[in-house]
Every structure is written in C-alpha cells, then in structure tokens.
N, C-alpha and C. Protein backbone atom coordinates (compact mmCIF):
# COMPACT_ATOMS: atom_id res chain seq x y z
N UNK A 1 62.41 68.37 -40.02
CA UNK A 1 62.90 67.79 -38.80
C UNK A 1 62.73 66.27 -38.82
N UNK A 2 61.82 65.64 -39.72
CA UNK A 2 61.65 64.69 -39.26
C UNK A 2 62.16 63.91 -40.01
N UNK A 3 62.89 64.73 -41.39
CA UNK A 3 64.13 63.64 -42.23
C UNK A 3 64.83 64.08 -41.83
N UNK A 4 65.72 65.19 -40.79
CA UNK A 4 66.78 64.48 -39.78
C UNK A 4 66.83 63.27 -38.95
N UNK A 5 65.59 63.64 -38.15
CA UNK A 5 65.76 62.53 -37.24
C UNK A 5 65.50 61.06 -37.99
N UNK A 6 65.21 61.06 -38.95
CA UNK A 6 65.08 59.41 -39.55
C UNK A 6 66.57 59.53 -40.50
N UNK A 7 66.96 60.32 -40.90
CA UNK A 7 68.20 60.06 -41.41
C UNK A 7 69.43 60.26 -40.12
N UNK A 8 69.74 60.56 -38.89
CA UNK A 8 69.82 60.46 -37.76
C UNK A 8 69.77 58.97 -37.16
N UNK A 9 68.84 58.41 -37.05
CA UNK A 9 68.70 57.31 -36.63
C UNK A 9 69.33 56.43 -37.48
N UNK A 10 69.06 55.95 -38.79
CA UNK A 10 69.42 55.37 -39.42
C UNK A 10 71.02 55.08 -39.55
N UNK A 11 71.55 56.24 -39.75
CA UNK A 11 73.06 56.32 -39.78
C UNK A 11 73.62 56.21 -38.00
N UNK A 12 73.23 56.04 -37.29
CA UNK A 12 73.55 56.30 -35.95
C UNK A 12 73.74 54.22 -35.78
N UNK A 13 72.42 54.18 -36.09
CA UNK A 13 72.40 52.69 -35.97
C UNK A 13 73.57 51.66 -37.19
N UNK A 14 73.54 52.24 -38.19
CA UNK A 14 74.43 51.75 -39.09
C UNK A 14 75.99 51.59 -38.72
N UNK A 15 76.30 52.96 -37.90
CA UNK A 15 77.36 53.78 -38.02
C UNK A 15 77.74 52.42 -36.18
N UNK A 16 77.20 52.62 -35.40
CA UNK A 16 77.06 51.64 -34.14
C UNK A 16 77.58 50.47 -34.89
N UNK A 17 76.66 49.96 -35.73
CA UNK A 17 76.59 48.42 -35.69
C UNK A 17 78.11 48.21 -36.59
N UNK A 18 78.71 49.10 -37.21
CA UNK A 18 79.82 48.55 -38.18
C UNK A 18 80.76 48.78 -37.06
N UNK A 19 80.86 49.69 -35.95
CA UNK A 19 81.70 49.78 -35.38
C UNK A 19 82.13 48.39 -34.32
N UNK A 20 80.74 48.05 -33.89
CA UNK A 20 80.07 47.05 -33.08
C UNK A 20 80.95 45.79 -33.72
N UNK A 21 80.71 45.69 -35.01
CA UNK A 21 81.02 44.38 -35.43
C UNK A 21 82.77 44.69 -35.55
N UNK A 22 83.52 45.65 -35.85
CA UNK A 22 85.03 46.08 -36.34
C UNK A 22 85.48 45.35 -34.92
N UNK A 23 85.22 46.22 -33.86
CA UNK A 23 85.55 46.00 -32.44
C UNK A 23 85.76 44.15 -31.97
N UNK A 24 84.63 43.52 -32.51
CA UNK A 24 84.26 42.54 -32.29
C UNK A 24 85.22 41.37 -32.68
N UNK A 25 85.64 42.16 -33.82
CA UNK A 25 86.86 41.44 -34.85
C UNK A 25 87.96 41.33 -34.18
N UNK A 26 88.33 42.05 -33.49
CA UNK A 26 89.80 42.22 -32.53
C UNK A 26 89.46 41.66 -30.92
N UNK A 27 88.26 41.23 -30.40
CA UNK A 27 87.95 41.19 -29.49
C UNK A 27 88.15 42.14 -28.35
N UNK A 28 87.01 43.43 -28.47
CA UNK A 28 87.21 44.27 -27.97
C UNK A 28 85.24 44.44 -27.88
N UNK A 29 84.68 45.40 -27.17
CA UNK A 29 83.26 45.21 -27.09
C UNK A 29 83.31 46.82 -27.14
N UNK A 30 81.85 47.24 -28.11
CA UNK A 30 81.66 48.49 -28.08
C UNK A 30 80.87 49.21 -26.76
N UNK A 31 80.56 48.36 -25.84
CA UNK A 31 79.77 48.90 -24.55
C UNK A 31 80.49 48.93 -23.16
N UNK A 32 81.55 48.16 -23.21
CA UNK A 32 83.01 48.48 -22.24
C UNK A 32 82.96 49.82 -22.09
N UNK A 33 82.98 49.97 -20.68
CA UNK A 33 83.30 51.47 -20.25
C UNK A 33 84.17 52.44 -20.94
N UNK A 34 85.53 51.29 -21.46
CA UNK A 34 86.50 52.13 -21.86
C UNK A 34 86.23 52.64 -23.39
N UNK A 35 85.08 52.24 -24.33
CA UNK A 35 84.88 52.99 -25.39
C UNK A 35 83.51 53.38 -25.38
N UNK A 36 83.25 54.25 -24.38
CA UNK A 36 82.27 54.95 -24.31
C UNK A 36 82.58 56.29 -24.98
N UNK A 37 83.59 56.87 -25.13
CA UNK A 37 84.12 58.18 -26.18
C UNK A 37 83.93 57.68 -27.26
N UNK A 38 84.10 56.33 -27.92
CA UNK A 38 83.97 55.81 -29.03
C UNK A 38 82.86 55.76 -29.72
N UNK A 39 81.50 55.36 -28.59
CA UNK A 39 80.28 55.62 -29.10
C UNK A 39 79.49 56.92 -29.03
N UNK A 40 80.21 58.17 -28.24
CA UNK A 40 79.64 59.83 -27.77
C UNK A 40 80.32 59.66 -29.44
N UNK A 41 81.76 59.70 -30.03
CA UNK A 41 82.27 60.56 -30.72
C UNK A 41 81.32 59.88 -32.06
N UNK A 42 80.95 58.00 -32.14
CA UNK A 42 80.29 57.64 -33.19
C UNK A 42 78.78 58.42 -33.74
N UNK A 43 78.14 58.86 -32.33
CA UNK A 43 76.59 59.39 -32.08
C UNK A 43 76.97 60.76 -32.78
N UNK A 44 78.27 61.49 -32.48
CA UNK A 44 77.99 62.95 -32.67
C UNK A 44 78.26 63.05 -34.44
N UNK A 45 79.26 62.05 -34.80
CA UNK A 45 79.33 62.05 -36.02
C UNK A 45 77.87 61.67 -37.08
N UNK A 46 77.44 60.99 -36.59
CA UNK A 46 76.08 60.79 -37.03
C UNK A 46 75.08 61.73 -37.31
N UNK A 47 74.89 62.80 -35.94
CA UNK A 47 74.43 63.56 -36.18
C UNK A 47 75.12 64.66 -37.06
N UNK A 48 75.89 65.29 -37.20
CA UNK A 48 76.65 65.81 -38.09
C UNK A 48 76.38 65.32 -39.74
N UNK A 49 76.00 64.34 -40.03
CA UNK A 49 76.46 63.86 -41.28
C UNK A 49 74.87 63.86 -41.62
N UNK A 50 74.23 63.62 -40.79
CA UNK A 50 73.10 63.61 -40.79
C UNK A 50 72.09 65.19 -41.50
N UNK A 51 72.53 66.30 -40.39
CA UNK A 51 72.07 67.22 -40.73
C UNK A 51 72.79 68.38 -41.78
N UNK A 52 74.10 67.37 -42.39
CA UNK A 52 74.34 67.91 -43.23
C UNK A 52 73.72 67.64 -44.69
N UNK A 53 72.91 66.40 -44.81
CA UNK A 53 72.32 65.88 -45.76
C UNK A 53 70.98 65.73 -45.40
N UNK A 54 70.26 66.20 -44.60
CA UNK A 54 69.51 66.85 -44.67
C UNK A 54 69.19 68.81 -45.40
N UNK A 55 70.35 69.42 -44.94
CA UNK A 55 70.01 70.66 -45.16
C UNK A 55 70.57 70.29 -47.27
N UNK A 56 71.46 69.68 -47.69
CA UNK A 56 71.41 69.77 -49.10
C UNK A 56 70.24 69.25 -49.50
N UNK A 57 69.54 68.12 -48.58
CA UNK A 57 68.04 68.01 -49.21
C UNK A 57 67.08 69.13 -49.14
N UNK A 58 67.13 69.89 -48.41
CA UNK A 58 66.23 71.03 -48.16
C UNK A 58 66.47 72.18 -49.59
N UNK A 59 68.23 72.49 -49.23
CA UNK A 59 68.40 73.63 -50.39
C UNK A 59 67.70 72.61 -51.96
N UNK A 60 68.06 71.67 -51.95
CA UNK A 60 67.71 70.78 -53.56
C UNK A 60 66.51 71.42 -53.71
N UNK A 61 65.77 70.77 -52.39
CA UNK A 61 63.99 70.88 -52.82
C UNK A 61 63.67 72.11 -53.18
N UNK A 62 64.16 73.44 -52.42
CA UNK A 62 63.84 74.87 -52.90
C UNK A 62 64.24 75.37 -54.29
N UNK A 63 65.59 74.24 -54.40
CA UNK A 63 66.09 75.26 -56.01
C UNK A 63 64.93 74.81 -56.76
N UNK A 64 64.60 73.30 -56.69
CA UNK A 64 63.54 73.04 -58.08
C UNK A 64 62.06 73.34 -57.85
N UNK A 65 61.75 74.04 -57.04
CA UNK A 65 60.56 74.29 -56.62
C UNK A 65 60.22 75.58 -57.63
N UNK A 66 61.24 76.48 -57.92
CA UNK A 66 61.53 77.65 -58.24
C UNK A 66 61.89 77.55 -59.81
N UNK A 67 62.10 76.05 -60.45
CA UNK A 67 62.60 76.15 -61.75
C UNK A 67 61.25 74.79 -62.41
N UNK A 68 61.33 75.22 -63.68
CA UNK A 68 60.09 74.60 -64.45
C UNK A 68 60.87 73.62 -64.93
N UNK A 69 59.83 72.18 -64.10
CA UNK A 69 60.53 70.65 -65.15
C UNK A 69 60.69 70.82 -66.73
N UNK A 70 62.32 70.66 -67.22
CA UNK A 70 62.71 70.18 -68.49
C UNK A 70 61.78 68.85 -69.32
N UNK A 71 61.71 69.59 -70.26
CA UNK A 71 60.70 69.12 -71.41
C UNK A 71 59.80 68.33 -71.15
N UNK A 72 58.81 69.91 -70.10
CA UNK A 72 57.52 69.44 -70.27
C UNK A 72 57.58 67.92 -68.68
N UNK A 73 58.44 67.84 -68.06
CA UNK A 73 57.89 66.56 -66.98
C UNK A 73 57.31 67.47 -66.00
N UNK A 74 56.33 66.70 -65.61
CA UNK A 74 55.25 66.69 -64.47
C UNK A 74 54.28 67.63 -64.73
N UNK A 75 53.72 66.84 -66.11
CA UNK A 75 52.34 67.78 -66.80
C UNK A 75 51.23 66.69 -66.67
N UNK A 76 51.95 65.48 -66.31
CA UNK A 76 50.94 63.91 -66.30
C UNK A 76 50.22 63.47 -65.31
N UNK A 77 49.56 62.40 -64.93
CA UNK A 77 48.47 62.67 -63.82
C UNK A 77 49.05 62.46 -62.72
N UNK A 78 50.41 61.75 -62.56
CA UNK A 78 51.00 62.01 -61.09
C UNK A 78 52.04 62.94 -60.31
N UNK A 79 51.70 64.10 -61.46
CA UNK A 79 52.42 65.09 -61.35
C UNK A 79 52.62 65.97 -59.69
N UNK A 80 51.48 65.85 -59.04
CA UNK A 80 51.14 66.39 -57.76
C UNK A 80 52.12 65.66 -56.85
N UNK A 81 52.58 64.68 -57.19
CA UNK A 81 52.98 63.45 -56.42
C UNK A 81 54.55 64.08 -56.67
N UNK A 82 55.28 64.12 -57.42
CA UNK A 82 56.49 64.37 -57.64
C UNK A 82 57.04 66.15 -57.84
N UNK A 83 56.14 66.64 -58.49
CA UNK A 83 56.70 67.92 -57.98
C UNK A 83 55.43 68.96 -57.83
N UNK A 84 55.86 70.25 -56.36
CA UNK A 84 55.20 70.92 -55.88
C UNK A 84 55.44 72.94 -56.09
N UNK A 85 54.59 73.18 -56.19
CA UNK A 85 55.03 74.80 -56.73
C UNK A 85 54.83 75.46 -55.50
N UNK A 86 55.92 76.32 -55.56
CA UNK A 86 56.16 76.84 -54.42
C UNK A 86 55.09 77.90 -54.04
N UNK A 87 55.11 78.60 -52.77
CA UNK A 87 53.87 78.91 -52.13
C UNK A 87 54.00 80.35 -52.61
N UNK A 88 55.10 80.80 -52.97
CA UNK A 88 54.83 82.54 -54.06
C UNK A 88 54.40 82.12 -55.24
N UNK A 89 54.48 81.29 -56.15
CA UNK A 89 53.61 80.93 -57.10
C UNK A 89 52.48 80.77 -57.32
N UNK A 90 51.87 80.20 -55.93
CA UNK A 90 50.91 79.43 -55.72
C UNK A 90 49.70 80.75 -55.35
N UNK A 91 50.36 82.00 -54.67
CA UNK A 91 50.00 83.30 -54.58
C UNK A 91 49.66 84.11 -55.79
N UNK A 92 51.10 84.01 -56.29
CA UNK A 92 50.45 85.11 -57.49
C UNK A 92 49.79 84.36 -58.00
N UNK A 93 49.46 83.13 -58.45
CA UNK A 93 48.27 82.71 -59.58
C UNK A 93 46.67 83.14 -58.95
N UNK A 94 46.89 83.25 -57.91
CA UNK A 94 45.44 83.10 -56.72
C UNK A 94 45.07 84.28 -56.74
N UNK A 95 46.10 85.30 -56.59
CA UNK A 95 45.57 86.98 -57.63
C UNK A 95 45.73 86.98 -58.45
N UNK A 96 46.36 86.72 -59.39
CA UNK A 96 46.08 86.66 -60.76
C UNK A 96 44.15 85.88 -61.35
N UNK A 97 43.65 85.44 -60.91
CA UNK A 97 43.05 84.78 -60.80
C UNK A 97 41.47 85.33 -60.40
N UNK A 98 41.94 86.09 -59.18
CA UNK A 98 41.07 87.27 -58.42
C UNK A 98 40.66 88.30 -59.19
N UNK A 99 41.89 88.73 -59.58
CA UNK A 99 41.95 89.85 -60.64
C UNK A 99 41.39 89.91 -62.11
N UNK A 100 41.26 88.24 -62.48
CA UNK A 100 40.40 88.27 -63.44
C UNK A 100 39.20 87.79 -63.63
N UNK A 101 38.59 87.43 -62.19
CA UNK A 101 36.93 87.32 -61.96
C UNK A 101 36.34 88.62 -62.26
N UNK A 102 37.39 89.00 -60.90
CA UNK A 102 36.97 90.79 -61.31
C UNK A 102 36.53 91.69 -62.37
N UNK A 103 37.71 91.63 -63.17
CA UNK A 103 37.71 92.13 -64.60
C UNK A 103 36.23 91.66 -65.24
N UNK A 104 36.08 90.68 -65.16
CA UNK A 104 35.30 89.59 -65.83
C UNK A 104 33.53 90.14 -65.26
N UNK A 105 33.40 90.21 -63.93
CA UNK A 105 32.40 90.36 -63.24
C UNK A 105 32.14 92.35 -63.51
N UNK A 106 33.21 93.05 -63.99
CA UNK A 106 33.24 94.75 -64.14
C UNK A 106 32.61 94.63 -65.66
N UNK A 107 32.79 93.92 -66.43
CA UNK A 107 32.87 93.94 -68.07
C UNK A 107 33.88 94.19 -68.95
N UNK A 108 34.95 94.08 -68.61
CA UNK A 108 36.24 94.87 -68.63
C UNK A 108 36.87 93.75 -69.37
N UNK A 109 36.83 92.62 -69.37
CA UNK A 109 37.45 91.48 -69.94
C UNK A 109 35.86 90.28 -70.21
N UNK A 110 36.58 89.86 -71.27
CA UNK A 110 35.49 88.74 -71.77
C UNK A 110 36.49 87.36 -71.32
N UNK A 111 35.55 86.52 -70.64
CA UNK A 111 35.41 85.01 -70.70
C UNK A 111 36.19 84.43 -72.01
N UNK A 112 37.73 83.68 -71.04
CA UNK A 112 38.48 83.03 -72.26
C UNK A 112 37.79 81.52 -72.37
N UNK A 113 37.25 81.57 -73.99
CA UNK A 113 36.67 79.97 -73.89
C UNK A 113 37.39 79.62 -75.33
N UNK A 114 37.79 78.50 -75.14
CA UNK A 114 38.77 77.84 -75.75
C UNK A 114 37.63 76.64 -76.44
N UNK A 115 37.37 76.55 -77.75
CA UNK A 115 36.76 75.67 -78.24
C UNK A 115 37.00 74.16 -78.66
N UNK A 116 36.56 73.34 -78.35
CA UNK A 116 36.73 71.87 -78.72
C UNK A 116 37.06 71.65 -79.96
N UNK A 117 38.48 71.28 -80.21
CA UNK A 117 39.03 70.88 -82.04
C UNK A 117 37.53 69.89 -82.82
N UNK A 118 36.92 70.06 -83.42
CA UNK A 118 35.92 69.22 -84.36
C UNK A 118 36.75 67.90 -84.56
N UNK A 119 35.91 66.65 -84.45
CA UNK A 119 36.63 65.52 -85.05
C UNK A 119 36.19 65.32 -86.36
N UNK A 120 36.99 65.06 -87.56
CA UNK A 120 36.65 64.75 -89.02
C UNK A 120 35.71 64.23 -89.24
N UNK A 121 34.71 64.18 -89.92
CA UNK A 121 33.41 63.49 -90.16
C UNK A 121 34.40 62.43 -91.44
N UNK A 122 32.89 61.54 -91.63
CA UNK A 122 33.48 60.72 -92.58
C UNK A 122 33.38 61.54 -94.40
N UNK A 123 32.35 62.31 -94.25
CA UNK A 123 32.45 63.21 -95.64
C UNK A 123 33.52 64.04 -95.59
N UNK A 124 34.40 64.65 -94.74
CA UNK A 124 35.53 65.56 -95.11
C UNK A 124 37.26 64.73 -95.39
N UNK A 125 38.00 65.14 -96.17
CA UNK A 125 38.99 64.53 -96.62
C UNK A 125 40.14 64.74 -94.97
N UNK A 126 41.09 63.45 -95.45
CA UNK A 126 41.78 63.25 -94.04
C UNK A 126 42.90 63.94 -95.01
N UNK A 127 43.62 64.45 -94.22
CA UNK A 127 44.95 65.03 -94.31
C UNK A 127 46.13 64.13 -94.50
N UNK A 128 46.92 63.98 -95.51
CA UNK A 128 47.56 63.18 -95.55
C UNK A 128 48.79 62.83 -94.57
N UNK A 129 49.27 64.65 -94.29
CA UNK A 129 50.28 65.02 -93.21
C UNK A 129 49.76 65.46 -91.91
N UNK A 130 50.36 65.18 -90.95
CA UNK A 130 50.03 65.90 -89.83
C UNK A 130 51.06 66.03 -88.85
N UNK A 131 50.70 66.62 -87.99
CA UNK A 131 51.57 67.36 -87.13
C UNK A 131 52.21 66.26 -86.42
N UNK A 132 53.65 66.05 -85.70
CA UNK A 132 54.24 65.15 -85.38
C UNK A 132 53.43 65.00 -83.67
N UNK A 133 52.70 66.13 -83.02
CA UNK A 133 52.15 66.07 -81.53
C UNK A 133 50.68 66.03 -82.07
N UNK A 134 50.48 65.31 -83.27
CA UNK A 134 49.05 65.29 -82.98
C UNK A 134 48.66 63.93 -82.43
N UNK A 135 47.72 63.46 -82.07
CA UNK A 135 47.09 62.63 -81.45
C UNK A 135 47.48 61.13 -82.61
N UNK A 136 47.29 59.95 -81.71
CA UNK A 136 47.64 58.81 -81.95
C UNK A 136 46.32 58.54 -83.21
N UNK A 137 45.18 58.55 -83.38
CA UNK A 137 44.00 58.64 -84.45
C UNK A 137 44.31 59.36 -85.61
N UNK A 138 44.62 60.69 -84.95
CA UNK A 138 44.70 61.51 -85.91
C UNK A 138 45.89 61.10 -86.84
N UNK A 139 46.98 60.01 -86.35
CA UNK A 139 48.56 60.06 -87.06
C UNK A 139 47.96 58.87 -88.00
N UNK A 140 47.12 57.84 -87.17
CA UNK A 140 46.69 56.75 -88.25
C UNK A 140 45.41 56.77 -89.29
N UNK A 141 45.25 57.78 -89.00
CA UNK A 141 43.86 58.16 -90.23
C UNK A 141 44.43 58.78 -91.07
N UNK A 142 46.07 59.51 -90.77
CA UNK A 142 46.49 60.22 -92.12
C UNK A 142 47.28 58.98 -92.90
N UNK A 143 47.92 58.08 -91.96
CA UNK A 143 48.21 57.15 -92.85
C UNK A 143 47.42 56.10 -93.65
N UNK A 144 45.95 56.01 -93.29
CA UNK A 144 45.30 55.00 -93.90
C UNK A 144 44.95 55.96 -95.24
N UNK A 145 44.66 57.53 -95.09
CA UNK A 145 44.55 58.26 -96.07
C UNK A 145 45.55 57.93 -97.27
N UNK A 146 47.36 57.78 -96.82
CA UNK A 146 48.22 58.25 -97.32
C UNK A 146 47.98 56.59 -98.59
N UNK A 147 48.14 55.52 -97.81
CA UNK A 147 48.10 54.45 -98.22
C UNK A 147 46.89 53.88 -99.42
N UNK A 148 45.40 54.59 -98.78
CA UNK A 148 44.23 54.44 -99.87
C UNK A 148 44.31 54.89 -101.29
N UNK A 149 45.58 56.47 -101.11
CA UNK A 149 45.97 56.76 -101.99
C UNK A 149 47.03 56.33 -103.35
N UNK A 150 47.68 55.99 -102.02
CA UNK A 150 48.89 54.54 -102.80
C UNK A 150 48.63 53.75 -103.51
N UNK A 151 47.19 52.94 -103.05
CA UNK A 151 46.92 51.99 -103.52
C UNK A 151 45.94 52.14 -105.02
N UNK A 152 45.21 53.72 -105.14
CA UNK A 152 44.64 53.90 -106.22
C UNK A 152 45.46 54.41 -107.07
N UNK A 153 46.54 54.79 -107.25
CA UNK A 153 47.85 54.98 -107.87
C UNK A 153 48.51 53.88 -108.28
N UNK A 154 48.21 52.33 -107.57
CA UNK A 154 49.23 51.14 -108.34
C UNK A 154 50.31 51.00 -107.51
N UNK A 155 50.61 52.12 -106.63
CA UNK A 155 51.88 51.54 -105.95
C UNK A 155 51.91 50.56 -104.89
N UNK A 156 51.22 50.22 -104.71
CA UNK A 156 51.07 49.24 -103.49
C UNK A 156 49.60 48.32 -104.06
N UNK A 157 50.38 46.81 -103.93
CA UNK A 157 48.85 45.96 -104.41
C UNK A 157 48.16 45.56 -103.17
C-alpha cells in the first residue's frame, strides 16, 4: 500500500504539473472552475496507472522470490539486502531443521561436521595445477611452484 500511495502521489503531482504548465502555454489555468473535470479525470488517471504498476511490482517480487538467483547472485554479504526467500521456504527449512535436531537428539542421525581444508605446510609440495575456484593463494602458490620449476629447468633466467 504504501508503494501505491508514493507511486500515486508522485505521478499525480507530475501528471498536475505538466498539465499545469501545457494549459499555461495557451493561457488557460488548471484551477478555473471550468477544468475541474480536467484535474478529477488527471487524479483518476494517476491513480490507475499507479496501481497498475504497483500490482506488476508485486507479481515481479513473488515470481523471484520463488526462483533461485542465476549463477550463484546473492550468496555475498549483502545478499539479505537484495533478495528475500519466501515465507514457504523459510518454513520448510525450519522443519527440516526440527526434524534433524530430533533425529540427532534420538541417535538416529550423526552430526554433519564438515572439516577445515588443511593449509600446505612449507615441507609438502605445492601443486602445480589447481582448480580454476580455488582461492586467490592457493592460484599463486601454484604459480610460484610452476615458475621455481621453470627456472630449474633453464627456461626462464
């Protein structure tokens, strides 16, 4: 309701003032009794146009509420800010969730623990290749690898 009425207002006042100034051009005034239909029919159009772009903002917001951002957007830290999961989602994860304390608290399921990748010590060999999503360290330690190698080979002085 309340991005009608600000998209409402906005266009009401816009929609006034161009008329305001058209009128003005011919010397004619938009507050003369005699175009008072002029400003009922300007107001109603306003509203009309208004709550018609409102309700495509409404249907927009529901379709993407319901579909998962393309490759991977709004996985980053201002993700909360730009997009919101809808409130049946937001349900089933909350039993889903329930359901596996449960499990968890019966004995029925074991505790998913996901272990911390080891970082390379300086005694283990660096990989020359690596994965194109691995980490920014990890891409330049394979190249200082690739290069140390280069260079005990002669190809590079």
């Amino acid at each position: 309701m309340v991005r009608y009425l600000t998209l409402f207002t906005l266009l009401a006042g816009i929609s006034l003032a161009m008329m305001a100034a058209v009128l003005a051009q011919y010397g004619y005034s938009l507050f003369d009794p005699d175009m008072t239909m002029m400003a009922v029919v300007c107001v109603l159009v306003s509203a009309y146009v208004a709550w018609r772009i409102s309700n495509v903002l409404k249907n927009r917001e529901n379709n993407l509420q319901d579909r998962a951002a393309s490759g991977g957007a709004g996985q980053g830290k201002l993700s909360g800010l730009f997009q919101t999961r809808s409130k049946s989602l937001q349900a089933r994860e909350a039993a889903l969730a329930a359901r596996r304390r449960k499990l968890i608290e019966e004995g029925k399921l074991e505790p998913e623990e996901t272990p911390a990748p080891l970082p390379p010590s300086e005694g283990e060999a660096v990989p020359e290749r690596v994965a194109a999503s691995a980490s920014v360290k990890d891409k330049m330690a394979a190249r200082r690898e690739r290069v140390r190698k280069a260079r005990e080979d002669g190809k590079l002085d």
